[in-house]
Protein backbone atom coordinates (compact mmCIF):
# COMPACT_ATOMS: atom_id res chain seq x y z
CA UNK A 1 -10.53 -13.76 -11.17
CA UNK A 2 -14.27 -14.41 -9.75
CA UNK A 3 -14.91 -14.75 -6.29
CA UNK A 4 -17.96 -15.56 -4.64
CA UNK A 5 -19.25 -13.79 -1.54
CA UNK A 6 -18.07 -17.13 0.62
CA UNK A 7 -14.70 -16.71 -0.32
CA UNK A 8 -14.51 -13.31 0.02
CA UNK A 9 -15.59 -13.87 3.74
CA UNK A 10 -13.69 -16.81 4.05
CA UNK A 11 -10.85 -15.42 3.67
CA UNK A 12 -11.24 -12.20 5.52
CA UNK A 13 -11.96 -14.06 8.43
CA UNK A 14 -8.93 -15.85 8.10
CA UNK A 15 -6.69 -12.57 7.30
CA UNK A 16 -8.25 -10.68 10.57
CA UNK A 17 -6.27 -12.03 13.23
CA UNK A 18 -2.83 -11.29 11.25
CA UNK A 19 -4.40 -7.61 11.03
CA UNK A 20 -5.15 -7.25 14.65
CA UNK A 21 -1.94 -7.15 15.42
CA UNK A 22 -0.91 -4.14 13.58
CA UNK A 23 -4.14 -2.45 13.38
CA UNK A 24 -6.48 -0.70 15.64
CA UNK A 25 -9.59 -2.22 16.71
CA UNK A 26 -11.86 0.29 16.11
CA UNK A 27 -15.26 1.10 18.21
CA UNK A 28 -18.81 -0.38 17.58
CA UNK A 29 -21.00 2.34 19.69
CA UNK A 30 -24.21 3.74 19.23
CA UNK A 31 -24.69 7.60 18.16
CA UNK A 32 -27.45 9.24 20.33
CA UNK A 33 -28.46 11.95 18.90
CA UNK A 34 -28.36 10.64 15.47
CA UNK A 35 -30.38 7.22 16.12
CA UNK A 36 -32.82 9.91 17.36
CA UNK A 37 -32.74 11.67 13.87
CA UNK A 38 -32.91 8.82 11.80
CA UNK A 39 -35.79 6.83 14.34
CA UNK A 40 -33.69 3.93 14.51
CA UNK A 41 -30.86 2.81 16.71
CA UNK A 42 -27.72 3.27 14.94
CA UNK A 43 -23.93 1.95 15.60
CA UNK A 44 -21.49 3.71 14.13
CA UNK A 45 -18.32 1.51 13.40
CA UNK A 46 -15.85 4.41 13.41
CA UNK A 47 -12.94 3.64 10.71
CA UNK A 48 -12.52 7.55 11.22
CA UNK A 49 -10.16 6.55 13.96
CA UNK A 50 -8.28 3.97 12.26
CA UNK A 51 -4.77 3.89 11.94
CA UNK A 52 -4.01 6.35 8.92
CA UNK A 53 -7.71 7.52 9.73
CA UNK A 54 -9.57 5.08 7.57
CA UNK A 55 -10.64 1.43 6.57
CA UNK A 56 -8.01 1.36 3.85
CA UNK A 57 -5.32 0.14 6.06
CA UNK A 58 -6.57 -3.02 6.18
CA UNK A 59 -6.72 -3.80 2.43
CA UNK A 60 -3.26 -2.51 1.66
CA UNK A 61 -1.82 -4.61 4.79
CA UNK A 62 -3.49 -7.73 3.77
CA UNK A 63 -1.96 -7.37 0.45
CA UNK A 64 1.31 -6.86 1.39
CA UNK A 65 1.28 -9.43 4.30
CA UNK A 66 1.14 -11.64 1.43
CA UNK A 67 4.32 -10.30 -0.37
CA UNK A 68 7.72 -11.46 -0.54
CA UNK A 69 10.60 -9.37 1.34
CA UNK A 70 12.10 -9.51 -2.37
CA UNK A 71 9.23 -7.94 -3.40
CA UNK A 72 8.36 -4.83 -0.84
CA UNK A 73 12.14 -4.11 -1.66
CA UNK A 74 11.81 -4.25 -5.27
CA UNK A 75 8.68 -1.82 -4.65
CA UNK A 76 5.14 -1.84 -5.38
CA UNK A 77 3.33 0.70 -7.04
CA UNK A 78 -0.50 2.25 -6.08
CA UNK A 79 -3.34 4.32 -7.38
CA UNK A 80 -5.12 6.27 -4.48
CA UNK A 81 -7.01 8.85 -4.26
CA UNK A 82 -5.31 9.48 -0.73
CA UNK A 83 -6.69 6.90 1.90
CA UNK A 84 -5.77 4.03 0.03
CA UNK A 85 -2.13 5.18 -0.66
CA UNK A 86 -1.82 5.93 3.19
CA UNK A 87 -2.42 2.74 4.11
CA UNK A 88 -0.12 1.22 1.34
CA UNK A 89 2.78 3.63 2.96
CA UNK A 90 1.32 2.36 6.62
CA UNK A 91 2.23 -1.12 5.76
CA UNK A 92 5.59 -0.70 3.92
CA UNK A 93 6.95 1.13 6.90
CA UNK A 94 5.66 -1.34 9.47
CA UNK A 95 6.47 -4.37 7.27
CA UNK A 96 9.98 -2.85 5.22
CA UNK A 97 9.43 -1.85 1.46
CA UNK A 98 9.07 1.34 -1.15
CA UNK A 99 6.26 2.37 -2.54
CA UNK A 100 5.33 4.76 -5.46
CA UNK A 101 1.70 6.30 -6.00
CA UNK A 102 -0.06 7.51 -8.54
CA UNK A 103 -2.61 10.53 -6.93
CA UNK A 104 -4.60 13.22 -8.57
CA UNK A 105 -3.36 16.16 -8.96
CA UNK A 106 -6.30 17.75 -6.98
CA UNK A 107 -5.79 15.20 -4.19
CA UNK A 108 -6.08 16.98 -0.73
CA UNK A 109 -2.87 18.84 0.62
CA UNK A 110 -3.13 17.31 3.81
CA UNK A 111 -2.91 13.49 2.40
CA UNK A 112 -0.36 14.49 -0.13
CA UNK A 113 1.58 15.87 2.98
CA UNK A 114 1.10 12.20 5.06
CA UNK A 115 2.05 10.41 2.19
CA UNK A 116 5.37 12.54 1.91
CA UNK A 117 5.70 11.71 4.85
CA UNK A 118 5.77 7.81 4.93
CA UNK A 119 8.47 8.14 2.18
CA UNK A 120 6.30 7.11 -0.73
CA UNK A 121 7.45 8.54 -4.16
CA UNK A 122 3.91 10.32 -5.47
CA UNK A 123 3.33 11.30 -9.56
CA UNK A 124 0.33 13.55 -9.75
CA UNK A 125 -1.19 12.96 -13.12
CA UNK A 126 -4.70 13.96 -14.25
CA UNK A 127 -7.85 13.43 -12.01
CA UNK A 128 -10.01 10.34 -13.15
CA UNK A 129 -9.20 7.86 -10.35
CA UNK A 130 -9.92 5.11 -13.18
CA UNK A 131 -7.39 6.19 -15.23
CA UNK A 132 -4.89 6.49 -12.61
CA UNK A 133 -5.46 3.33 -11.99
CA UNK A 134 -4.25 2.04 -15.37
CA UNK A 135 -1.33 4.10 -15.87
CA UNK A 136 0.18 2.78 -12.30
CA UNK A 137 -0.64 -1.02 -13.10
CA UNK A 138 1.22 -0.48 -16.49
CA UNK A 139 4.02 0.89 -14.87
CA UNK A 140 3.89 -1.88 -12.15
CA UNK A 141 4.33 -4.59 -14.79
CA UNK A 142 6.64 -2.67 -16.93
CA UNK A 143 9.07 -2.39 -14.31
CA UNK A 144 8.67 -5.95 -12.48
CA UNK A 145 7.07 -3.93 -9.53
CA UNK A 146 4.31 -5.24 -7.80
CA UNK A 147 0.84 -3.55 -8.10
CA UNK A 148 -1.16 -2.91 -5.31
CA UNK A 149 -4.93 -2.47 -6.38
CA UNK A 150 -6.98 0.33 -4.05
CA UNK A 151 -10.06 -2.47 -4.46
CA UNK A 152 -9.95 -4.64 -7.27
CA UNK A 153 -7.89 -7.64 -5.73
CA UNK A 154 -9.15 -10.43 -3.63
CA UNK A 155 -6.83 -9.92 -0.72
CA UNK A 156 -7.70 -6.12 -0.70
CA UNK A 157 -11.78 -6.78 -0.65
CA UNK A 158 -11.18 -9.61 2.24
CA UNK A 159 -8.57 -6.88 4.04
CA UNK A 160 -11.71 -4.51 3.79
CA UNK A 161 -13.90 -7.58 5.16
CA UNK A 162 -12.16 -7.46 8.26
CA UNK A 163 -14.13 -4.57 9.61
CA UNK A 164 -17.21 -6.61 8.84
CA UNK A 165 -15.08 -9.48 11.03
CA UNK A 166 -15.12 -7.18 13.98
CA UNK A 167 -18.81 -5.91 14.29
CA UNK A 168 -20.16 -9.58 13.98
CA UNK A 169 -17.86 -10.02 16.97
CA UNK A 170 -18.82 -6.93 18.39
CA UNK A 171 -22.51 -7.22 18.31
CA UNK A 172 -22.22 -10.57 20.33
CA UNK A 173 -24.90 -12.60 19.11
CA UNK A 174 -27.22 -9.42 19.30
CA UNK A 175 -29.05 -8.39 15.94
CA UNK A 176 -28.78 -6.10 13.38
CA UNK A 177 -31.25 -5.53 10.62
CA UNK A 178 -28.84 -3.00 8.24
CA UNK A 179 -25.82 -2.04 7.25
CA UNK A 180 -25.23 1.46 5.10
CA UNK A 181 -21.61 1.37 3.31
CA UNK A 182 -20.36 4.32 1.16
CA UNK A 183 -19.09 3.33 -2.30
CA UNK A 184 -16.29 3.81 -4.56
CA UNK A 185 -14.30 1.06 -5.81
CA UNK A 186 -16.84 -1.08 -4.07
CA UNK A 187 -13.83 -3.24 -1.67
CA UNK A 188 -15.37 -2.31 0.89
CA UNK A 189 -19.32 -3.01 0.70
CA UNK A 190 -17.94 -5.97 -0.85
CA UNK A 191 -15.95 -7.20 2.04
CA UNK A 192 -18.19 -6.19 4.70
CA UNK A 193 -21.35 -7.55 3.34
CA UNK A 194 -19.85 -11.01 2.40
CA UNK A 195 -18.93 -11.57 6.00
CA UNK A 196 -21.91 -10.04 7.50
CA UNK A 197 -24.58 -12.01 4.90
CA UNK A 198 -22.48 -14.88 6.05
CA UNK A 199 -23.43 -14.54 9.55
CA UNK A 200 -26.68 -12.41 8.94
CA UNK A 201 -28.31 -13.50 6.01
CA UNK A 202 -31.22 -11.46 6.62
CA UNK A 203 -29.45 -8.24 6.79
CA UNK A 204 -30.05 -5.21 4.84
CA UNK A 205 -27.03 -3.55 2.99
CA UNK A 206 -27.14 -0.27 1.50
CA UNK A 207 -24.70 1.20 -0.80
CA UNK A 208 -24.43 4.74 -1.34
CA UNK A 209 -22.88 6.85 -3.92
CA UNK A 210 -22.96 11.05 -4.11
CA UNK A 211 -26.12 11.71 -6.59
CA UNK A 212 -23.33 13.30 -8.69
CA UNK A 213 -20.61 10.47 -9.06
CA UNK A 214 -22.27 7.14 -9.25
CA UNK A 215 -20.56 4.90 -11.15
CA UNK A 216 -20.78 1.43 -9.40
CA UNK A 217 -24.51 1.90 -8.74
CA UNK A 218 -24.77 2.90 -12.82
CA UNK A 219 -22.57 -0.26 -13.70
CA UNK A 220 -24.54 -2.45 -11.52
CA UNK A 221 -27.35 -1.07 -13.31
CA UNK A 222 -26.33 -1.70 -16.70
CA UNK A 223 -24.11 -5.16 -15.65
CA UNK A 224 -20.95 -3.82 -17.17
CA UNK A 225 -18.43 -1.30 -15.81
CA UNK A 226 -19.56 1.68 -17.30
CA UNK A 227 -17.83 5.35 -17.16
CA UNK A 228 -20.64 8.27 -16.21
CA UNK A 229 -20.52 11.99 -16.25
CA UNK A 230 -19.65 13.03 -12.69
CA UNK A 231 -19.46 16.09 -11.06
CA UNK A 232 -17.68 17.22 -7.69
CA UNK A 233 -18.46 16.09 -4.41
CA UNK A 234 -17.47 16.09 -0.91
CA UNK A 235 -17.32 12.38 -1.06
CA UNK A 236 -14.09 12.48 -2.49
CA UNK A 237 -13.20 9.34 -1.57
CA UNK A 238 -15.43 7.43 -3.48
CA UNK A 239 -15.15 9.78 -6.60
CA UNK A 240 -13.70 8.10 -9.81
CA UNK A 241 -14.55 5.44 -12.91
CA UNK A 242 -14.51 2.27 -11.94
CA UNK A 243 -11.68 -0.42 -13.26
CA UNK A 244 -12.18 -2.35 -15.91
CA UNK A 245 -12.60 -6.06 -15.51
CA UNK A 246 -13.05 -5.44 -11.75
CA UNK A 247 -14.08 -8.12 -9.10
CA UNK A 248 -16.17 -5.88 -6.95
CA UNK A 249 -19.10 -5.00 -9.84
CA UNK A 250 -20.24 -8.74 -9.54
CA UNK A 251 -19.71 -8.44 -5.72
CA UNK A 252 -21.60 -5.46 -5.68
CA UNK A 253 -24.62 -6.88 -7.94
CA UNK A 254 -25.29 -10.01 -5.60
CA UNK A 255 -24.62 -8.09 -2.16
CA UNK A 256 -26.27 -4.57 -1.82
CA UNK A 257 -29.37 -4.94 -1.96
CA UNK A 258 -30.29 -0.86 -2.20
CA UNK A 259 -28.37 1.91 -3.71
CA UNK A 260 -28.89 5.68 -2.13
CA UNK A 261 -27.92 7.93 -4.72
CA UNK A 262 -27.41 11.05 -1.75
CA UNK A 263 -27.64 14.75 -3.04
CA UNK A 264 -24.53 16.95 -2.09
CA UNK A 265 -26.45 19.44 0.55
CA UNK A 266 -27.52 16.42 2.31
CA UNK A 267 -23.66 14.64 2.54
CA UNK A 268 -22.99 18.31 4.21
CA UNK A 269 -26.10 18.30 6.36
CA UNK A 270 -25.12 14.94 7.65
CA UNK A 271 -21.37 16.27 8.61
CA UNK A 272 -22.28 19.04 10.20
CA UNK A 273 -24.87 16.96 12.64
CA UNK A 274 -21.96 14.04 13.21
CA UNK A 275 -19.84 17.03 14.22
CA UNK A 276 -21.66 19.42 16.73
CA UNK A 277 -23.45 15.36 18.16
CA UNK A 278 -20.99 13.70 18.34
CA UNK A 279 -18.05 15.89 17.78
CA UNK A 280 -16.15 13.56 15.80
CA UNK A 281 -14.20 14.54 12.85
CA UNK A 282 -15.00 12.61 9.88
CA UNK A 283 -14.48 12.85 5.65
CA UNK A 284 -17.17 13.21 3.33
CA UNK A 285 -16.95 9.58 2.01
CA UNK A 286 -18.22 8.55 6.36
CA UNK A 287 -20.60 11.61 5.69
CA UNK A 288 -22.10 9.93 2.58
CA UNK A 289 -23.02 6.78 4.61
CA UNK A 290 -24.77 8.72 7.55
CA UNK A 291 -26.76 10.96 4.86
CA UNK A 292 -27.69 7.23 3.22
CA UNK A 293 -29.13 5.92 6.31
CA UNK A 294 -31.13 9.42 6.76
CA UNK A 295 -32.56 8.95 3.05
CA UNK A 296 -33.57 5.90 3.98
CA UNK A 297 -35.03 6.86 7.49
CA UNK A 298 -38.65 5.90 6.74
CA UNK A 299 -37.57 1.95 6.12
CA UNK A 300 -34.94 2.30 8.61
CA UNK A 301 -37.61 3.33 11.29
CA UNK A 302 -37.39 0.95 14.79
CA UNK A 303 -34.83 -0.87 13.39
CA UNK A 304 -30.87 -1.70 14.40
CA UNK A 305 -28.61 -0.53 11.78
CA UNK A 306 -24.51 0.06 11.50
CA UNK A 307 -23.01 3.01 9.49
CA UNK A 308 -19.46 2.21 8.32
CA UNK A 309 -17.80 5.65 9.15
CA UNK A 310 -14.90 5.14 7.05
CA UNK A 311 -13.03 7.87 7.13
CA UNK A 312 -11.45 10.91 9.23
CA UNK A 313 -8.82 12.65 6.73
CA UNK A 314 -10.86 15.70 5.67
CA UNK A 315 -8.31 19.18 5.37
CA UNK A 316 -9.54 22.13 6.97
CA UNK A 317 -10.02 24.10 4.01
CA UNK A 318 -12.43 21.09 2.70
CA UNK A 319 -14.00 21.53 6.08
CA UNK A 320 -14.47 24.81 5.73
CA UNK A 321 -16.38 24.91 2.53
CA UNK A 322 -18.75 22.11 3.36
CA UNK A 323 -19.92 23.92 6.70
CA UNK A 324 -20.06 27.29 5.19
C-alpha cells in the first residue's frame, strides 16, 4: 500500500484527538543549556515522558483503535524491539485484548520485565529486528491473529504523526526552521514530517541513524530496502534491517531532506550533557537525535529547531556503560 505524505498527515490529524484521550500530552520546551551548545534555540518535544516512556504508544493505539473487540480477543501478535511492544501491551490493557511479541533475545531486562508485566506472551528468538519481524507476521496470519506492524502500516506512521499534530499546535503560529528525528523503522520521521511539511513546508527535517546501523539512510540511498552490516549501538531502538516492501522507505525518500550518520562516542556525549542540563533521563535512540542536531550545529546556527526526544526506557546497566 502507497501513501503519500498528505495522507499520512491527513489522517494523523484525524486519529489525534481519539489519542488524546488516552495518551499524555507531552511538553514542547526549550533546553537551555543545550540551545547554547548547539548555537541555536532548540525545543525538545519530550516523548521520554510518554506513557510507556516513548512515542510508540501512539502507533500501537491507533492501530488497535481501529480493531474489532473480536479481534483484540482473538489476539494480535508484534515484533518490538521493546518500545514498540510496550505500547502494543499499553493499548490492549486500556482497550481489552492479548497480545504476543516477538523480542530479541538481547532485548533490555528492564522492557522484557514491563512487558511481563502488561501480560503479553514474549518468544525471544534471534536478534535481527527484520527478521523478527517476519517470523511474527507469519505467525499472525497462520493463526488468524492480527499483526500489529512496529512501523510499516499506515495507521501506525499516522499514530506516530500525532506528535508532529501536537508541536504545530504547540508552537502557535510561531516558526520553526528544523526538525531532527532519530530513525529506525522510519514511522516516525515519516509521520512527523508529513504533518509538519504540511503546515511548514519550508522546514528542515533531519534523520539520523548511529554511523554503525544505518539501514534506512543506506536504502534510501540505493532506492530499495537493503540489509547492511551493522554493529552495536546505544541507539538500540532504531537498530535492525528494515522490512521488506515497507511504506516508510518511500516516505523517508520524499521527506528527510538530510541524513546524520552520528558516531557512537558522540550519541554518549550527547546523553551525558541531556543528563547533568537538563537532568532528564532519556534512551539512546532520544540521544541519537540531540547528537544529530550537534553534527549539524554549523547549519543549525541562529536558527529554531525541535529534537524529537523519543524515548526514556534506558536500564541502568545500559546507563552505566554509556557514561563510563
Amino acid at each position: 500500500m502507497t501513501l503519500t505524505p498528505a495522507e499520512i498527515a491527513e489522517r494523523a490529524e484525524r486519529v489525534a484527538p481519539r489519542l488524546r484521550e488516552y495518551l499524555t500530552l507531552t511538553a514542547f520546551v526549550r533546553y537551555d543549556a543545550f540551545s547554547d551548545d548547539v548555537g541555536a534555540e532548540v525545543l525538545v518535544k519530550c516523548e521520554h515522558q510518554q506513557r510507556t516512556g516513548s512515542f510508540k504508544a501512539r502507533g500501537a493505539l491507533a492501530k488497535v483503535l481501529g480493531l474489532t473487540d473480536e479481534q483484540c480477543a482473538a489476539g494480535v501478535v508484534t515484533a518490538s524491539t521493546g518500545n514498540h511492544g510496550l505500547g502494543v501491551g499499553n493499548a490492549l490493557a486500556t482497550l481489552g485484548g492479548r497480545g504476543i511479541v516477538y523480542l530479541p533475545e538481547n532485548a533490555a531486562p528492564g522492557k522484557v520485565a514491563a512487558l511481563r508485566r502488561l501480560g503479553l506472551e514474549l518468544r525471544a528468538e534471534g536478534n535481527d529486528t527484520g527478521v523478527l519481524e517476519l517470523k511474527a507476521r507469519a505467525y499472525a496470519a497462520e493463526n488468524g491473529l492480527t499483526y500489529v506492524p512496529p512501523y510499516n502500516d499506515p495507521e501506525i506512521v499516522a499514530g506516530q504523526g500525532t506528535v508532529g499534530v501536537e508541536i504545530i499546535e504547540q508552537l502557535a503560529g510561531e516558526r520553526l526552521d528544523a526538525v531532527v528525528v532519530a530513525v529506525g523503522g522510519g514511522g516516525l520521521i515519516s509521520g512527523v514530517a508529513a504533518v509538519l511539511k504540511k503546515h511548514l513546508p519550508d522546514i528542515t527535517v533531519y534523520g539520523a541513524q548511529p554511523a554503525v546501523d544505518d539501514a534506512m539512510a543506506a536504502s534510501v540511498r540505493a532506492g530499495e530496502v537493503v540489509k547492511v552490516d551493522a554493529g552495536e549501538t546505544l541507539s538500540d531502538g532504531t537498530a535492525g534491517s528494515v522490512e521488506p516492501g515497507s511504506i516508510t522507505l518511500d516516505l523517508c525518500r520524499d521527506l528527510v531532506d538530510d541524513w546524520v550518520l552520528v558516531p557512537e562516542d558522540a550519541i554518549r556525549d550527547a546523553l551525558r550533557l541531556v543528563i547533568d542540563t537538563e537532568h532528564q533521563l532519556i534512551e539512546g535512540s532520544a540521544a541519537l537525535a540531540f547528537a544529530a542536531a550537534r553534527e549539524r550545529r554549523t547549519e543549525l546556527a541562529g536558527k529554531r529547531v525541535a529534537v524529537v526526544s523519543c524515548g526514556g526506557n534506558m536500564s541502568s546497566s545500559t546507563l552505566v556503560r554509556a557514561l563510563a
